[in-house]
C-alpha atoms as a PDB file:
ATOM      1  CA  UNK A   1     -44.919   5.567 -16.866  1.00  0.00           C
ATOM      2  CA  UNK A   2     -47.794   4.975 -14.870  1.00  0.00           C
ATOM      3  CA  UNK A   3     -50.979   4.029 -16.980  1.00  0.00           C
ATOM      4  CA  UNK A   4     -54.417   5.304 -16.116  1.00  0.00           C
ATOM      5  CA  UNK A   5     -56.506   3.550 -13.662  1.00  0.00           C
ATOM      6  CA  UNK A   6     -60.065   2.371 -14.393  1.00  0.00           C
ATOM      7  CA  UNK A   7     -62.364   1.816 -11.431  1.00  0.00           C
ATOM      8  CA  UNK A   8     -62.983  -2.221 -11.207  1.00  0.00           C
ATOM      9  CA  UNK A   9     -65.635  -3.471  -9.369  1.00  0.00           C
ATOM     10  CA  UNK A  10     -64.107  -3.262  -5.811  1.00  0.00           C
ATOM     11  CA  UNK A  11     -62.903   0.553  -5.909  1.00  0.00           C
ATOM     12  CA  UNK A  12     -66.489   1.803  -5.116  1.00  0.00           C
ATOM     13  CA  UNK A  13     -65.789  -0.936  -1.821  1.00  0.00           C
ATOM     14  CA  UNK A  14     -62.170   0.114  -1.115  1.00  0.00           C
ATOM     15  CA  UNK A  15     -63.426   3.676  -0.959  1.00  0.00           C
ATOM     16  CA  UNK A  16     -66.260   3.206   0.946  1.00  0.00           C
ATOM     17  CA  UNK A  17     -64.471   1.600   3.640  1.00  0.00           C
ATOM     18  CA  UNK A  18     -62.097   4.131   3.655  1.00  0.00           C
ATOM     19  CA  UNK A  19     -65.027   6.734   4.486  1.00  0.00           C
ATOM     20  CA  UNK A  20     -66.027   4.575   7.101  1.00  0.00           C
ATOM     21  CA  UNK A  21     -62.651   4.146   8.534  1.00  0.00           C
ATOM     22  CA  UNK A  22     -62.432   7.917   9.044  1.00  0.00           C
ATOM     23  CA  UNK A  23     -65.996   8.752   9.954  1.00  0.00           C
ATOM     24  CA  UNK A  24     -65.350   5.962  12.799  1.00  0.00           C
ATOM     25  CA  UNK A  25     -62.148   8.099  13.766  1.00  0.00           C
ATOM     26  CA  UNK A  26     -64.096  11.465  14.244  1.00  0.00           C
ATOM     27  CA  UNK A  27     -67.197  10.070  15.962  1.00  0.00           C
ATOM     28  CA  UNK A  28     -64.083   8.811  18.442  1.00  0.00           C
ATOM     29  CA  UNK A  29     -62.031  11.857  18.722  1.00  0.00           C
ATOM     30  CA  UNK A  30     -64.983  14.808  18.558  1.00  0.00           C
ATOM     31  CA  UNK A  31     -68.492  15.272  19.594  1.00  0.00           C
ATOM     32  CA  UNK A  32     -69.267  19.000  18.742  1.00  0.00           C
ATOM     33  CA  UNK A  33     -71.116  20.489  15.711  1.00  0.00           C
ATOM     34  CA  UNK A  34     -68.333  20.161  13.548  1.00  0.00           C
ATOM     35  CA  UNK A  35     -68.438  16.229  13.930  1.00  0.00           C
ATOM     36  CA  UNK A  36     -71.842  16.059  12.862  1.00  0.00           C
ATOM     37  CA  UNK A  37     -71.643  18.438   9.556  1.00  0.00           C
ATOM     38  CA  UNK A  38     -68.672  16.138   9.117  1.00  0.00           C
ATOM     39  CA  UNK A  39     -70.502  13.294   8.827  1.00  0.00           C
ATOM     40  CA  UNK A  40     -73.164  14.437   7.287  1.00  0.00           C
ATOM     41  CA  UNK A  41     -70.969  15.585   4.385  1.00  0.00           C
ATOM     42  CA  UNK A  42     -69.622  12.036   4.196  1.00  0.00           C
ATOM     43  CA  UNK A  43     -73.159  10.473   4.197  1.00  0.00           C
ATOM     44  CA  UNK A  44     -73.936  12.253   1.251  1.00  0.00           C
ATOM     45  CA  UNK A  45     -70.407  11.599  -0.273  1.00  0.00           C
ATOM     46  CA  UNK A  46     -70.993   7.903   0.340  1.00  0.00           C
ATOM     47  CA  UNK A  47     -74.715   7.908  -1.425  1.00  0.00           C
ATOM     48  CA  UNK A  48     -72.912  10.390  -4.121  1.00  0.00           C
ATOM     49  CA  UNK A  49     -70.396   7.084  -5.125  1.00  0.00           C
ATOM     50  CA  UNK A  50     -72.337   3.975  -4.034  1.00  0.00           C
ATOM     51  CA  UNK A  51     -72.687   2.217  -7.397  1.00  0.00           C
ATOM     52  CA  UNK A  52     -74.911  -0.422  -7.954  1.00  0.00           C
ATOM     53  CA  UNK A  53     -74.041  -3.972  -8.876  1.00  0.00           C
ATOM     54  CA  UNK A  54     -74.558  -5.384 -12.111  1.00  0.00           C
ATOM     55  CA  UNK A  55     -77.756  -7.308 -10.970  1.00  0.00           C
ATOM     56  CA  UNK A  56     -79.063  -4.024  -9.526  1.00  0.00           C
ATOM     57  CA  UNK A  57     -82.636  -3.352 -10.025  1.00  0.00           C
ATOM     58  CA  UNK A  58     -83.695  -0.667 -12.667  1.00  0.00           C
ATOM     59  CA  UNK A  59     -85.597   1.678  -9.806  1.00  0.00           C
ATOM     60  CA  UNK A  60     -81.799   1.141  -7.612  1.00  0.00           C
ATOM     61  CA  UNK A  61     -80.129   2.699 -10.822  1.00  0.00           C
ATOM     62  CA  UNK A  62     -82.322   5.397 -11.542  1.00  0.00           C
ATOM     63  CA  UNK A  63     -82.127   6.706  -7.442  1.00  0.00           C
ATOM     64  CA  UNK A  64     -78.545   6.593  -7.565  1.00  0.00           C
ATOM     65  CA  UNK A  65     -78.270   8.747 -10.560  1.00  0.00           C
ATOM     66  CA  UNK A  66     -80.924  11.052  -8.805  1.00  0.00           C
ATOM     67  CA  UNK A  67     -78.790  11.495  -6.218  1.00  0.00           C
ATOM     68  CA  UNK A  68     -75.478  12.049  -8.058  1.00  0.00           C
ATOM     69  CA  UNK A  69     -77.313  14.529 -10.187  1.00  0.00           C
ATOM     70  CA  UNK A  70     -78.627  16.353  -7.284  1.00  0.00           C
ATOM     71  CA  UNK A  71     -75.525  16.733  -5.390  1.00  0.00           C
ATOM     72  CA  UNK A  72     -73.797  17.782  -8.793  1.00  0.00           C
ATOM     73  CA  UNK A  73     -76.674  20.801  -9.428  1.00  0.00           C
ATOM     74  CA  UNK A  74     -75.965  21.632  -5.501  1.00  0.00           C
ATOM     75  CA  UNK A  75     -72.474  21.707  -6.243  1.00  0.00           C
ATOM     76  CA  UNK A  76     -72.764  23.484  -8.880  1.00  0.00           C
ATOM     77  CA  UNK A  77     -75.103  26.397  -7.124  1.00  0.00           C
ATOM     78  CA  UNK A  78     -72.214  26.894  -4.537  1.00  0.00           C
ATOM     79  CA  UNK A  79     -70.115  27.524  -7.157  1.00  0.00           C
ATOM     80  CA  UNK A  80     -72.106  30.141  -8.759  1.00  0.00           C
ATOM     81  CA  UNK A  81     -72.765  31.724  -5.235  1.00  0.00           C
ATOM     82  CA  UNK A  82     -68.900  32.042  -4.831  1.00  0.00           C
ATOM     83  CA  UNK A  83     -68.438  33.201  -8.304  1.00  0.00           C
ATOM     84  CA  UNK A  84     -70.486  36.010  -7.832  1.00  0.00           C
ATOM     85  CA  UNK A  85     -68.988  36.860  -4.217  1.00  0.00           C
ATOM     86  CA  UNK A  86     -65.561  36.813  -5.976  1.00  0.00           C
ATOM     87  CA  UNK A  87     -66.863  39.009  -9.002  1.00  0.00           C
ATOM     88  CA  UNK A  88     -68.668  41.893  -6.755  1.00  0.00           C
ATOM     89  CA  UNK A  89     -65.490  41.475  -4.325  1.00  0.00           C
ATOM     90  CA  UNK A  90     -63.249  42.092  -7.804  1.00  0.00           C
ATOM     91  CA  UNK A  91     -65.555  44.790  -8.470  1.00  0.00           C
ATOM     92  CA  UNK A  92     -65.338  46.969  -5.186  1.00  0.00           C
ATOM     93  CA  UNK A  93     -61.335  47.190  -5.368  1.00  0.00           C
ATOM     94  CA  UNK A  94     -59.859  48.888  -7.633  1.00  0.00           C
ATOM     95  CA  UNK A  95     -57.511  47.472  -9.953  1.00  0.00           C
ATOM     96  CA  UNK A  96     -54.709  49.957  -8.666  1.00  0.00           C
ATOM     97  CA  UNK A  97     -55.353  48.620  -5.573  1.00  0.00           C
ATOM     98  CA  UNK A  98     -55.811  45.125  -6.294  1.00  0.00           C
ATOM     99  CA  UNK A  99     -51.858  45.046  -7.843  1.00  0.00           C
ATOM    100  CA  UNK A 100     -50.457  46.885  -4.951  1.00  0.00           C
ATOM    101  CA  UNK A 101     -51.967  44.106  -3.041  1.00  0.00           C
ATOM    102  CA  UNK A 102     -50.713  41.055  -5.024  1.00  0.00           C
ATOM    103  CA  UNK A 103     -47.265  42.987  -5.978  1.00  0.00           C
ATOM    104  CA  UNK A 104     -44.896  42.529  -3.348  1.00  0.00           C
ATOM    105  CA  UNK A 105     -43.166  45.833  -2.105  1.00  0.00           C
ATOM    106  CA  UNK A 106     -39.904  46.796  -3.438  1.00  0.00           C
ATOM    107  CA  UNK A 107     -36.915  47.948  -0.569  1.00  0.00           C
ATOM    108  CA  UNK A 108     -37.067  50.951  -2.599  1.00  0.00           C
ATOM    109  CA  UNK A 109     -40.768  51.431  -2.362  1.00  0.00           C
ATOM    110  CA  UNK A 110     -40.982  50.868   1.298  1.00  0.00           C
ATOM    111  CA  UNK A 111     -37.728  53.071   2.012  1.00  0.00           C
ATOM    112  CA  UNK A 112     -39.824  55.725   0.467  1.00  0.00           C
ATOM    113  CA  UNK A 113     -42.829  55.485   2.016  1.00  0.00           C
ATOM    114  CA  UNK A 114     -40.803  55.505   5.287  1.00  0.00           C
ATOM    115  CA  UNK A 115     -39.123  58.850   4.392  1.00  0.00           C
ATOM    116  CA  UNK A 116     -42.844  60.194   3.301  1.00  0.00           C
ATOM    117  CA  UNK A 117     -43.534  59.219   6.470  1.00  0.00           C
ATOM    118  CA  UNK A 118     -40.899  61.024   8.299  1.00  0.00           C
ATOM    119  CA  UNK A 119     -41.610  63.987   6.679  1.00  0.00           C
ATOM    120  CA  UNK A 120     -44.947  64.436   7.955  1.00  0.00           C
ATOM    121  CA  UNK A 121     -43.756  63.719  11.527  1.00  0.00           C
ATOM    122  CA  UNK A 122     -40.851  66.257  11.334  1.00  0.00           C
ATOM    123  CA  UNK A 123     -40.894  68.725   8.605  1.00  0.00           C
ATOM    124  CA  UNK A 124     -44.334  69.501   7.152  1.00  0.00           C
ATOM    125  CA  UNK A 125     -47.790  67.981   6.934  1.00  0.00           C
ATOM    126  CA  UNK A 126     -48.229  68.982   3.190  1.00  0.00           C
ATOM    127  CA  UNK A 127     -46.313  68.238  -0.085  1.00  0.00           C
ATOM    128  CA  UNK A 128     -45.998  71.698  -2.063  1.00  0.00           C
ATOM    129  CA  UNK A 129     -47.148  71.632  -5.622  1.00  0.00           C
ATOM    130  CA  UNK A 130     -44.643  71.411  -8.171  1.00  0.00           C
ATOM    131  CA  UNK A 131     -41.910  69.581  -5.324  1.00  0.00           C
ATOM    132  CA  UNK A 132     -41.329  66.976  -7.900  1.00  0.00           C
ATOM    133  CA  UNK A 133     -39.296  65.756  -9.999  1.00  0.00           C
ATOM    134  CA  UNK A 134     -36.739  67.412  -8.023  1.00  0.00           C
ATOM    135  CA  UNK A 135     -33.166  68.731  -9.177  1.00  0.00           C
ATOM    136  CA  UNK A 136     -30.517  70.114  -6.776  1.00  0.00           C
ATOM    137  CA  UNK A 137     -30.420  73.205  -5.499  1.00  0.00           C
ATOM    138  CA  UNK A 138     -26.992  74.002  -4.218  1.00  0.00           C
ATOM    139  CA  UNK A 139     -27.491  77.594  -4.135  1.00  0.00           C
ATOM    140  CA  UNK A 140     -30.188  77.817  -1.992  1.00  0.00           C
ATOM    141  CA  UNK A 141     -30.218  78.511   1.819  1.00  0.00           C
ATOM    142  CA  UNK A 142     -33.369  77.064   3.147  1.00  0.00           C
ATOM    143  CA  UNK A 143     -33.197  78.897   6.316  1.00  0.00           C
ATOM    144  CA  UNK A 144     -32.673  82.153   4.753  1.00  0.00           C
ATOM    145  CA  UNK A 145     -34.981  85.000   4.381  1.00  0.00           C
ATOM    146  CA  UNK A 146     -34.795  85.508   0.837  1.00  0.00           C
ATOM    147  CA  UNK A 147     -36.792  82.008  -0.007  1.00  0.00           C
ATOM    148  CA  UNK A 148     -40.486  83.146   1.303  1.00  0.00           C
ATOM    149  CA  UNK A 149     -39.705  86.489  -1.335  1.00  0.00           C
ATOM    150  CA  UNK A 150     -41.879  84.767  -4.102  1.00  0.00           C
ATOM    151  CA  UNK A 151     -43.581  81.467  -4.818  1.00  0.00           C
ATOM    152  CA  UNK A 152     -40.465  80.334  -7.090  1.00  0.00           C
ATOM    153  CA  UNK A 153     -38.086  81.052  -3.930  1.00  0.00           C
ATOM    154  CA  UNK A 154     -40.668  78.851  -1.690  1.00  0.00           C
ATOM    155  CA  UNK A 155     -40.658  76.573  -3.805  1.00  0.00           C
ATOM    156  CA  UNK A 156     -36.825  75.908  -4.137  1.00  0.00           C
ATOM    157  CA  UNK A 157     -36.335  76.133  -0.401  1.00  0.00           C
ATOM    158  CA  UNK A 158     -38.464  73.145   0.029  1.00  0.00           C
ATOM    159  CA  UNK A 159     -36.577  71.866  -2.695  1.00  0.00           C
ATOM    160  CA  UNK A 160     -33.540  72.582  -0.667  1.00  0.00           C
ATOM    161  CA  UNK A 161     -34.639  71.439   2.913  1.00  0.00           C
ATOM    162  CA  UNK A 162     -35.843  67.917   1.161  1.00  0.00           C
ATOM    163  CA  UNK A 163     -32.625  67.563  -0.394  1.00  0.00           C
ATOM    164  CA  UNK A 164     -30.982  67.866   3.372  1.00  0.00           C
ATOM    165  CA  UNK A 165     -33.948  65.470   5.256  1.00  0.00           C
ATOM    166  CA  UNK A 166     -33.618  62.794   2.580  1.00  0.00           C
ATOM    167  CA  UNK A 167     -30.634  60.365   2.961  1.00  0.00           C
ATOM    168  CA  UNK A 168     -28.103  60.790   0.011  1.00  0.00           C
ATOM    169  CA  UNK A 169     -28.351  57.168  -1.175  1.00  0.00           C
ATOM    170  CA  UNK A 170     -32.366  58.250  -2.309  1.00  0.00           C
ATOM    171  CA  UNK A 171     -31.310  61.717  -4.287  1.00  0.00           C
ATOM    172  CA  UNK A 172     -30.717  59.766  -7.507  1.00  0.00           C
ATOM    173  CA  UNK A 173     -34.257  57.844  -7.054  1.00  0.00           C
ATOM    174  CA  UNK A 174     -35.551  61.097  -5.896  1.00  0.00           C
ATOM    175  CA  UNK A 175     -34.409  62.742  -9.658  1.00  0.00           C
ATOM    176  CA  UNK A 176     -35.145  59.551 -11.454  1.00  0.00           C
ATOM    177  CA  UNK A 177     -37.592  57.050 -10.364  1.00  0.00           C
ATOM    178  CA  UNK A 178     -41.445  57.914 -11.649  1.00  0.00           C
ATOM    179  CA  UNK A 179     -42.899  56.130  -8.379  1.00  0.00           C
ATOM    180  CA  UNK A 180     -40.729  58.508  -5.695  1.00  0.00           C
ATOM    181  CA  UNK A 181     -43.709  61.106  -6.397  1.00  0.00           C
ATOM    182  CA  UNK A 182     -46.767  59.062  -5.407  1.00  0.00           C
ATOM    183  CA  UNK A 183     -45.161  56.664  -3.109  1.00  0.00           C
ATOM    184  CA  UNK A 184     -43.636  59.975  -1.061  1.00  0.00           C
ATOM    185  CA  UNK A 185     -46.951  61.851  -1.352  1.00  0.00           C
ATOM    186  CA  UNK A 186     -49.258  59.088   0.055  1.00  0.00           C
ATOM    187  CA  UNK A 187     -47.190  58.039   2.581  1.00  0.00           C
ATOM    188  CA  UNK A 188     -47.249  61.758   4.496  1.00  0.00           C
ATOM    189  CA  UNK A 189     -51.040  62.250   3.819  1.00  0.00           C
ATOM    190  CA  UNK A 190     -51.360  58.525   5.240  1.00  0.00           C
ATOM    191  CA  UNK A 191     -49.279  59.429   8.119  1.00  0.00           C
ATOM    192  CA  UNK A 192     -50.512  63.197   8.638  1.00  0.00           C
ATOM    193  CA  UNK A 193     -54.075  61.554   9.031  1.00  0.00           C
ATOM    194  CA  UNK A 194     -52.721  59.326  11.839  1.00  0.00           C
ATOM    195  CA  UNK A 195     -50.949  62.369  13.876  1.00  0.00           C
ATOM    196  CA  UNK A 196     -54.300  63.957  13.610  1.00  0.00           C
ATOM    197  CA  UNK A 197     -56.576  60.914  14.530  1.00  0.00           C
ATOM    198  CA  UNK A 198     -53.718  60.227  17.879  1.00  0.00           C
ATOM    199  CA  UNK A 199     -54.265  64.286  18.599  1.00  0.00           C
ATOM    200  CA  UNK A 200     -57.935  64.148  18.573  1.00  0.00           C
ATOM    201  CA  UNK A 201     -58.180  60.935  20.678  1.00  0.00           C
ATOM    202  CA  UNK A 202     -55.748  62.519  23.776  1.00  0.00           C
ATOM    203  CA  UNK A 203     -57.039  66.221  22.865  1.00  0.00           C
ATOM    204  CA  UNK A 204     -58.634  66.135  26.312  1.00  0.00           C
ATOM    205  CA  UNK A 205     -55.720  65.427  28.176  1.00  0.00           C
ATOM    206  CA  UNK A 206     -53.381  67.711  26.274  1.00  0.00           C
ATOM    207  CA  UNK A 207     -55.555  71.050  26.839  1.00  0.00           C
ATOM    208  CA  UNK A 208     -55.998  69.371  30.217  1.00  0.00           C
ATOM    209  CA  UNK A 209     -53.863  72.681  32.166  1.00  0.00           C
ATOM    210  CA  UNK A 210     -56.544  75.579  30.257  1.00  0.00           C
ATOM    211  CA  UNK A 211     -59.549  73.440  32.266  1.00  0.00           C
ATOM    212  CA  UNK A 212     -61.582  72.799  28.841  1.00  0.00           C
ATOM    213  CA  UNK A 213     -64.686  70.269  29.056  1.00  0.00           C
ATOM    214  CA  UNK A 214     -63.246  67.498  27.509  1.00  0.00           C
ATOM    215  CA  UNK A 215     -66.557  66.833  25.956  1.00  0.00           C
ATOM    216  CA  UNK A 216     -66.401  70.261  24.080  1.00  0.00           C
ATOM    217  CA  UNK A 217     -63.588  68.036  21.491  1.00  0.00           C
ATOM    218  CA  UNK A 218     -66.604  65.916  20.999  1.00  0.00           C
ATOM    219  CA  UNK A 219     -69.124  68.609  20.054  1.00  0.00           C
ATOM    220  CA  UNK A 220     -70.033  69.196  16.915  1.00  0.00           C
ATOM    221  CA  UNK A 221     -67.879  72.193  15.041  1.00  0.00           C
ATOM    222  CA  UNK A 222     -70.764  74.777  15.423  1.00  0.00           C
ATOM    223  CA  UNK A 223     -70.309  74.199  19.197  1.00  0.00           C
ATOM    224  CA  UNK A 224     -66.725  75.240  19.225  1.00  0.00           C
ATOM    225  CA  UNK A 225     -67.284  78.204  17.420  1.00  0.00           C
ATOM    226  CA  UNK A 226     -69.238  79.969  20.538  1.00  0.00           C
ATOM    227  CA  UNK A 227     -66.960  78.318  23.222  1.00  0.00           C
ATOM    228  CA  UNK A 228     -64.885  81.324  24.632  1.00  0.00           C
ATOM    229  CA  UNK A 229     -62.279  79.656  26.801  1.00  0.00           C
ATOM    230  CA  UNK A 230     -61.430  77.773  23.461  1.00  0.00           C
ATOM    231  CA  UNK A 231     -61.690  81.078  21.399  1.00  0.00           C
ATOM    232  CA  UNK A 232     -59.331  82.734  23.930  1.00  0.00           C
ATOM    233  CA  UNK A 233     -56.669  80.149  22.819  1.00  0.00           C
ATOM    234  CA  UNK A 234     -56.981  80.724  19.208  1.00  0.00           C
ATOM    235  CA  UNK A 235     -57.598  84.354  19.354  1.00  0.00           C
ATOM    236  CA  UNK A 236     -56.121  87.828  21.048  1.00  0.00           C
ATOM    237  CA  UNK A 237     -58.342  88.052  23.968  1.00  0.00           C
ATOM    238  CA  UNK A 238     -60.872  85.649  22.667  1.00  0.00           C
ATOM    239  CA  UNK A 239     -62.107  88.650  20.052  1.00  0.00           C
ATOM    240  CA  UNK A 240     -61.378  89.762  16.461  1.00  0.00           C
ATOM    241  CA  UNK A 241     -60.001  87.332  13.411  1.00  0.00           C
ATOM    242  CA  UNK A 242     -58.042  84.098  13.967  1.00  0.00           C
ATOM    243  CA  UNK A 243     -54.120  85.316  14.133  1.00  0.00           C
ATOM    244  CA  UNK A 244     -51.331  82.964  12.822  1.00  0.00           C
ATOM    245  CA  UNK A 245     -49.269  83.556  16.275  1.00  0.00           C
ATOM    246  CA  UNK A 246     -52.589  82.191  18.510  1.00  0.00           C
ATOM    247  CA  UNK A 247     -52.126  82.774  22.102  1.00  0.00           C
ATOM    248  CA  UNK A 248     -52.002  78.481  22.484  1.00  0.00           C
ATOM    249  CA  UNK A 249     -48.471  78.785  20.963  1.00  0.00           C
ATOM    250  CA  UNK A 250     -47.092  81.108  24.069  1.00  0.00           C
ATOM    251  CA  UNK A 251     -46.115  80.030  27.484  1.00  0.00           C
ATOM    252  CA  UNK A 252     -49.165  82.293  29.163  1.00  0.00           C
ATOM    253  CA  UNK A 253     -51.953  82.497  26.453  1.00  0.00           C
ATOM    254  CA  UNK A 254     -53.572  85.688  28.350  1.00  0.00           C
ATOM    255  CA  UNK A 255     -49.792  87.572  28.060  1.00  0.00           C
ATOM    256  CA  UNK A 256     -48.136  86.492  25.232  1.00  0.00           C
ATOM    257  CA  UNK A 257     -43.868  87.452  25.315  1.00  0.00           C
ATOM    258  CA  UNK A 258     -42.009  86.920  22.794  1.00  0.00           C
ATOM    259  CA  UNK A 259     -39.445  85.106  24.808  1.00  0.00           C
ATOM    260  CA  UNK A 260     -41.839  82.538  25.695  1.00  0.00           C
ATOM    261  CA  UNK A 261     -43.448  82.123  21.637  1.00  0.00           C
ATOM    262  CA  UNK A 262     -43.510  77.967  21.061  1.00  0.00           C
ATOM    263  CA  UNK A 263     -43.383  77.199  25.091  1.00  0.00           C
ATOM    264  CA  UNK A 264     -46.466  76.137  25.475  1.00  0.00           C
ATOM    265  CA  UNK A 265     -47.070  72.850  27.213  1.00  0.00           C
ATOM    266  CA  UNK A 266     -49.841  72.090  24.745  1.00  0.00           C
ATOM    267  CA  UNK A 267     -46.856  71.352  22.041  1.00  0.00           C
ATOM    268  CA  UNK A 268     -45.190  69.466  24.249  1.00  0.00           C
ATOM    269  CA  UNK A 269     -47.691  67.082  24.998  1.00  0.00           C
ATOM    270  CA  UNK A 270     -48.746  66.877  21.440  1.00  0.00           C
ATOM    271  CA  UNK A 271     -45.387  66.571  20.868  1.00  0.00           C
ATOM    272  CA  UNK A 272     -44.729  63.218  23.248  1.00  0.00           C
ATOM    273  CA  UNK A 273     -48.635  62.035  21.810  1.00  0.00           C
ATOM    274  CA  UNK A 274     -47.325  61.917  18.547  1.00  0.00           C
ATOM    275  CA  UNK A 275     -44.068  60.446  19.129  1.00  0.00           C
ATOM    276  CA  UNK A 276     -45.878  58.185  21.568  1.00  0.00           C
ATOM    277  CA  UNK A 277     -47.847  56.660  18.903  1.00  0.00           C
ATOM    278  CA  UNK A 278     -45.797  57.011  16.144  1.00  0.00           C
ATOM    279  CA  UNK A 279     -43.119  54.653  17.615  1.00  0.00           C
END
């Protein structure tokens, strides 16, 4: 086994001419700031472990243990400095957060969020209340009438239609696993606030065709309240109470036809914005 080595007489020369030996390589290979601080650091090193001989002088003793204690209490200061950045650092994340960072994701966990994610894009931008834990509802018709009759039929038509948009291989996770929940719920408000942030950047260029000032997007809400060619897309001639079927959602937003109900190039271009940045 290798015993422990004692410092001799000559280590405190060995070393030292190893710290010349590589200041003497960096004054060769670099002449910028970082050079300098670099030698710096290894002038003070060198002072730090100069020992004196035996025949040293009493004053030579007494400045080299000044200096070691000096750069020891410096040492020590950066130390506290860095403990306290790491403490208020600790302090500002939660600890939720701070294991979801250190804890690697699971394939199940990320095939979730993935599906949460879908979801938003493609079936709804809101998780209904009571969704989970699911069960199977083999019964239902999702895209029948009779489910928007009372809030327990709504409720097990969604339950239905997220039986058919999840893949089979997640049904028993769906049933089972206490994360599916919160994992599945975070990732469509996560990705429902990015469909809205990629709207609101090209929301200029997708009302482009109605001739709105792009700046009115900008404005402040109050502003939009008293614009009329906006109003005229979100209301029956611009007048009355907001309507569910707005005239933005037809073909011709001053003659709305049934036929032509979801034509409007203002969903398609969301449409291809949102795919756009969603791929």
């Amino acid at each position: 086994m290798p015993r422990n080595h004692r410092p001799g007489p000559d280590d405190g020369e060995d070393f030292e001419a190893e710290i010349n030996a590589v200041t003497s390589d960096e004054s060769d290979g670099s002449d910028g700031s970082d050079s300098d601080q670099s030698g710096s650091d290894l002038d003070q090193l060198r002072l730090v472990l100069a020992v004196p001989g035996a025949d040293a002088q009493m004053h030579e003793v007494r400045k080299a243990l000044a200096i070691a204690q000096q750069a020891y209490n410096a040492t020590r200061s950066e130390l506290r400095v860095l403990k306290r950045q790491y403490l208020s650092l600790s302090a500002a994340i939660p600890a939720r957060s701070r294991n979801r960072v250190l804890k690697k994701t699971s394939p199940l966990d990320s095939s979730i969020s993935h599906q949460g994610q879908r979801y938003a894009l493609y079936c709804n931008f809101w998780v209904a209340n009571g969704l989970f834990p699911t069960t199977p509802q083999p019964g239902i018709d999702s895209r029948s009438a009779t489910r928007w009759t009372s809030p327990e039929e709504k409720l097990k038509g969604a339950m239905a239609e997220l039986y058919l948009f999840i893949p089979k291989d997640l049904h028993h996770s769906m049933e089972t696993y206490s994360r599916f929940s919160s994992l599945f719920r975070a990732a469509v408000s996560s990705e429902r606030s990015n469909i809205l942030h990629s709207i609101k950047d090209c929301a200029g260029v997708i009302f482009s065709s109605f001739k709105l000032d792009p700046s009115l997007f900008a404005d402040k809400p109050s502003k939009k309240e008293h614009n009329k060619d906006l109003l005229g897309l979100l209301k029956k001639n611009g007048e009355g109470d907001f309507i569910r079927l707005a005239p933005v959602l037809f073909a011709k937003p001053n003659a709305m036809a049934a036929d032509e109900f979801l034509k409007s190039m203002v969903l398609v271009k969301k449409i291809n914005s949102v795919d756009y940045t969603s791929n």
